[in-house]
Protein backbone atom coordinates (compact mmCIF):
# COMPACT_ATOMS: atom_id res chain seq x y z
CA UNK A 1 170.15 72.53 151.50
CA UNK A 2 173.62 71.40 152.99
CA UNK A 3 174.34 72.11 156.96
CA UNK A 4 176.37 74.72 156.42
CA UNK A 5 173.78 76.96 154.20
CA UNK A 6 171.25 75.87 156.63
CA UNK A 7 172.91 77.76 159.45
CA UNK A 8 174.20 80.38 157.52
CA UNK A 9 170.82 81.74 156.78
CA UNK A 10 169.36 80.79 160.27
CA UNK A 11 171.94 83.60 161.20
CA UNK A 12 171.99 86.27 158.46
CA UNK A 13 167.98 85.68 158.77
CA UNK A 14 167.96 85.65 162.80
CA UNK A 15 165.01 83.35 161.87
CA UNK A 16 164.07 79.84 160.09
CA UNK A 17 161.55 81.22 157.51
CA UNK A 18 161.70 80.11 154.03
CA UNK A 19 164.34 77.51 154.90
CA UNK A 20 161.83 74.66 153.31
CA UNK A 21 162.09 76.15 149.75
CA UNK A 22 165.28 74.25 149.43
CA UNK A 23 164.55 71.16 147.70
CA UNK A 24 167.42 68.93 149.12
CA UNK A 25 166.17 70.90 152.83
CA UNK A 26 165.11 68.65 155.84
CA UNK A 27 163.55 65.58 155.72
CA UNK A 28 162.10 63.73 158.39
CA UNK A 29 164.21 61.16 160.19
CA UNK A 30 163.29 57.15 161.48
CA UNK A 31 164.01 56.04 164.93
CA UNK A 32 167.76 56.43 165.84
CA UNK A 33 168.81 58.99 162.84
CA UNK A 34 166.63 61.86 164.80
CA UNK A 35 168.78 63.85 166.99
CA UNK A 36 165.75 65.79 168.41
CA UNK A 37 163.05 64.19 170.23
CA UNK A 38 160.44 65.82 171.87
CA UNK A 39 156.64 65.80 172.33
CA UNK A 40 155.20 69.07 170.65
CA UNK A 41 151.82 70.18 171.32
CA UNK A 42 150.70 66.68 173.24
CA UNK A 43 152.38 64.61 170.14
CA UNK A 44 155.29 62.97 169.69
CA UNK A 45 157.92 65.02 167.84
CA UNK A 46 161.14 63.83 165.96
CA UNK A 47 163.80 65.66 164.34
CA UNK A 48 167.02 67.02 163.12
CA UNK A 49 169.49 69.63 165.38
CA UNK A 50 172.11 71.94 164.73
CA UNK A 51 173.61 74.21 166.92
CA UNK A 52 175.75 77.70 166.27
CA UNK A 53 177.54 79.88 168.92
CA UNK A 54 177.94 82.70 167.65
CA UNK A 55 180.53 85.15 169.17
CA UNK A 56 180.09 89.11 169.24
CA UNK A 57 183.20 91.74 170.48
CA UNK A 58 181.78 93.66 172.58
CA UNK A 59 178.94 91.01 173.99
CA UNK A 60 178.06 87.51 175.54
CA UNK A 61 178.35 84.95 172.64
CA UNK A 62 174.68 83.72 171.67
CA UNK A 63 173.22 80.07 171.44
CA UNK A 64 171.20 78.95 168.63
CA UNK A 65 169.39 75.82 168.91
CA UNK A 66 167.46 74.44 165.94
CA UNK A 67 165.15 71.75 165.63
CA UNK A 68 163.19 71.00 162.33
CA UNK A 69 161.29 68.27 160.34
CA UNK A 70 159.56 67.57 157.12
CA UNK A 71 155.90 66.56 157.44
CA UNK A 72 154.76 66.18 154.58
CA UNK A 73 155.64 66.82 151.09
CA UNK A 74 155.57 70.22 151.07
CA UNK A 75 155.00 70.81 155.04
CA UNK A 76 157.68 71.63 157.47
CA UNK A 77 157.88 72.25 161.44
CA UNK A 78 160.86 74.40 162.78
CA UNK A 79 161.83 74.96 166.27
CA UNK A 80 164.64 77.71 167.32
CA UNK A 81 166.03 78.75 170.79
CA UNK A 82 168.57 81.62 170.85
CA UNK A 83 169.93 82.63 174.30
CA UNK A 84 173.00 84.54 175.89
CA UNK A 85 175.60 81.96 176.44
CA UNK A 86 177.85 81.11 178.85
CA UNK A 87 178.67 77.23 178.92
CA UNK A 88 176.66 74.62 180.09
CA UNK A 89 174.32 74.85 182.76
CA UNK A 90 170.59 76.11 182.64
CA UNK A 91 169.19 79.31 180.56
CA UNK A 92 165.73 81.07 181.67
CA UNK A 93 163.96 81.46 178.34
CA UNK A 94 162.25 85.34 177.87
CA UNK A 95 161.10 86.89 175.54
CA UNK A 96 161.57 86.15 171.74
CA UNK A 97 164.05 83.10 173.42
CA UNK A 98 162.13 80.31 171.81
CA UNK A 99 159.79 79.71 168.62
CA UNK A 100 157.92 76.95 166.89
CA UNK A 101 156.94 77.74 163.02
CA UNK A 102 154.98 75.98 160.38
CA UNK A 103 155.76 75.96 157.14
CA UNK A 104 153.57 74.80 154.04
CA UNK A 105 154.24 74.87 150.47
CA UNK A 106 158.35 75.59 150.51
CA UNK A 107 158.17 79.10 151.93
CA UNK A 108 154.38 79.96 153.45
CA UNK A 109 154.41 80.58 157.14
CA UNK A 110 151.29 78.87 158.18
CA UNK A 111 151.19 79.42 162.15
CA UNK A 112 154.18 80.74 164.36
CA UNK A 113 154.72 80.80 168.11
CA UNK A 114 157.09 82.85 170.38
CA UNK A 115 157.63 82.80 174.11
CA UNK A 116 156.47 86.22 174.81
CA UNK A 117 156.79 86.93 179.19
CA UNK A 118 160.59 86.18 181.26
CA UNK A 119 160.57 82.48 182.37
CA UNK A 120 158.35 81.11 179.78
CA UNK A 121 160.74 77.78 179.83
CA UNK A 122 164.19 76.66 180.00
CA UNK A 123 166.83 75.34 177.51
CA UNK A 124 169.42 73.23 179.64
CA UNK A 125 173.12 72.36 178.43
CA UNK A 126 174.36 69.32 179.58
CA UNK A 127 177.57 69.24 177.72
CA UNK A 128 179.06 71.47 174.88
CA UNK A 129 182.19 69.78 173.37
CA UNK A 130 183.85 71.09 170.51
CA UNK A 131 181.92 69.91 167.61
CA UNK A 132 179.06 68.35 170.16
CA UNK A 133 176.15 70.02 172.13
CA UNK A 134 173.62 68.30 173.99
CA UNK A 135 170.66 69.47 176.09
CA UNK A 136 166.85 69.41 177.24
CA UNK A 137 164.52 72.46 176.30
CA UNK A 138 160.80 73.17 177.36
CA UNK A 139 158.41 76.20 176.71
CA UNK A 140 155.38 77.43 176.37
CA UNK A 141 154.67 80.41 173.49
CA UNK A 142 151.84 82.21 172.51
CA UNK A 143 150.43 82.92 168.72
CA UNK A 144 152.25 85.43 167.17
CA UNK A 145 149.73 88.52 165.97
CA UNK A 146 148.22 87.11 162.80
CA UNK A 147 148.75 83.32 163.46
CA UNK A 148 145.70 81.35 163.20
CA UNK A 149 143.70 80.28 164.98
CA UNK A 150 144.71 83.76 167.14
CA UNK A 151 145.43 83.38 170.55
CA UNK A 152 146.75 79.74 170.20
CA UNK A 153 149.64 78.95 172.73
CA UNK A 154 152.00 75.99 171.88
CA UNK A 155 153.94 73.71 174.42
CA UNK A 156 157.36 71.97 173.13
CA UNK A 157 159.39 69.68 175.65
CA UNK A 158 162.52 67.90 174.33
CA UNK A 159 166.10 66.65 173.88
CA UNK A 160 168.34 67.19 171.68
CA UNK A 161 172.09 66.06 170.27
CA UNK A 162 173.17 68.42 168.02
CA UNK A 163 176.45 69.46 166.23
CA UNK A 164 178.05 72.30 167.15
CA UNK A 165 179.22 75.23 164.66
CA UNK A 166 181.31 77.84 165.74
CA UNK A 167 180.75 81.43 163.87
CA UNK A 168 183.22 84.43 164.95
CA UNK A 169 180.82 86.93 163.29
């Protein structure tokens, strides 16, 4: 799936479900092509960014952070943070700021997490250029009703390089 339909249905969708059904979609970097690294869950975690600030009239714009990777050949890991944005400095993540999803087989969600109370992590923005955005993001999120196993709760620490799409709704 090119960039640019990538992020245009991580907007219209609001979420990153059913984004592996594309069979040109993410595929899982080596080394120095990642532009995501992180440890997820106690394990080390690389991957591709993208970034979209997306402006509203009458509202603050809104960061979206994505993170994902291909895991297998039909297995895919996303990670999205979305928060009220200002320029860089450091965001309190609440709730519904962050979430971690599993995909298998193109389009199945397998297991999903979402920070669910007010200071569940962070996202930090060290410097948003015009086409660049980098940062550091950490959180903790809880199974989402239905996940299994229920009751789960998910950790994600990382940093990320990402380019930078503007959208003026």
């Amino acid at each position: 799936m090119p960039r640019a339909k990538l992020l245009a249905a991580l907007l219209s969708a609001g979420v990153v479900f059913g984004l592996g059904a594309c069979k040109d979609g993410p595929t899982e970097p080596i080394g120095a092509e990642a532009s995501f690294h992180a440890v997820w869950n106690g394990r080390e975690w690389e991957g591709q960014a993208d970034a979209v600030l997306r402006s509203w009239p009458s509202a603050l714009d809104t960061l979206y952070v994505v993170g994902w990777r291909r895991t297998g050949s039909e297995e895919e890991e996303y990670v999205l943070v979305k928060v009220p944005y200002t320029g860089p400095g450091t965001y309190v993540l609440g709730p519904g700021s962050a979430r971690m999803s599993y995909i298998v087989g193109g389009d199945a969600l397998a297991a999903e997490y979402e920070t669910g109370a007010e200071g569940a992590g962070t996202l930090r923005i060290q410097t948003a250029a015009a086409e660049t955005i980098t940062g550091e993001v950490q959180f903790h999120a809880a199974a989402k009703p239905g996940a299994r196993p229920a009751g789960a709760t998910a950790a994600f620490v990382g940093e990320f390089t990402a380019p930078l799409a503007l959208d003026p709704n």
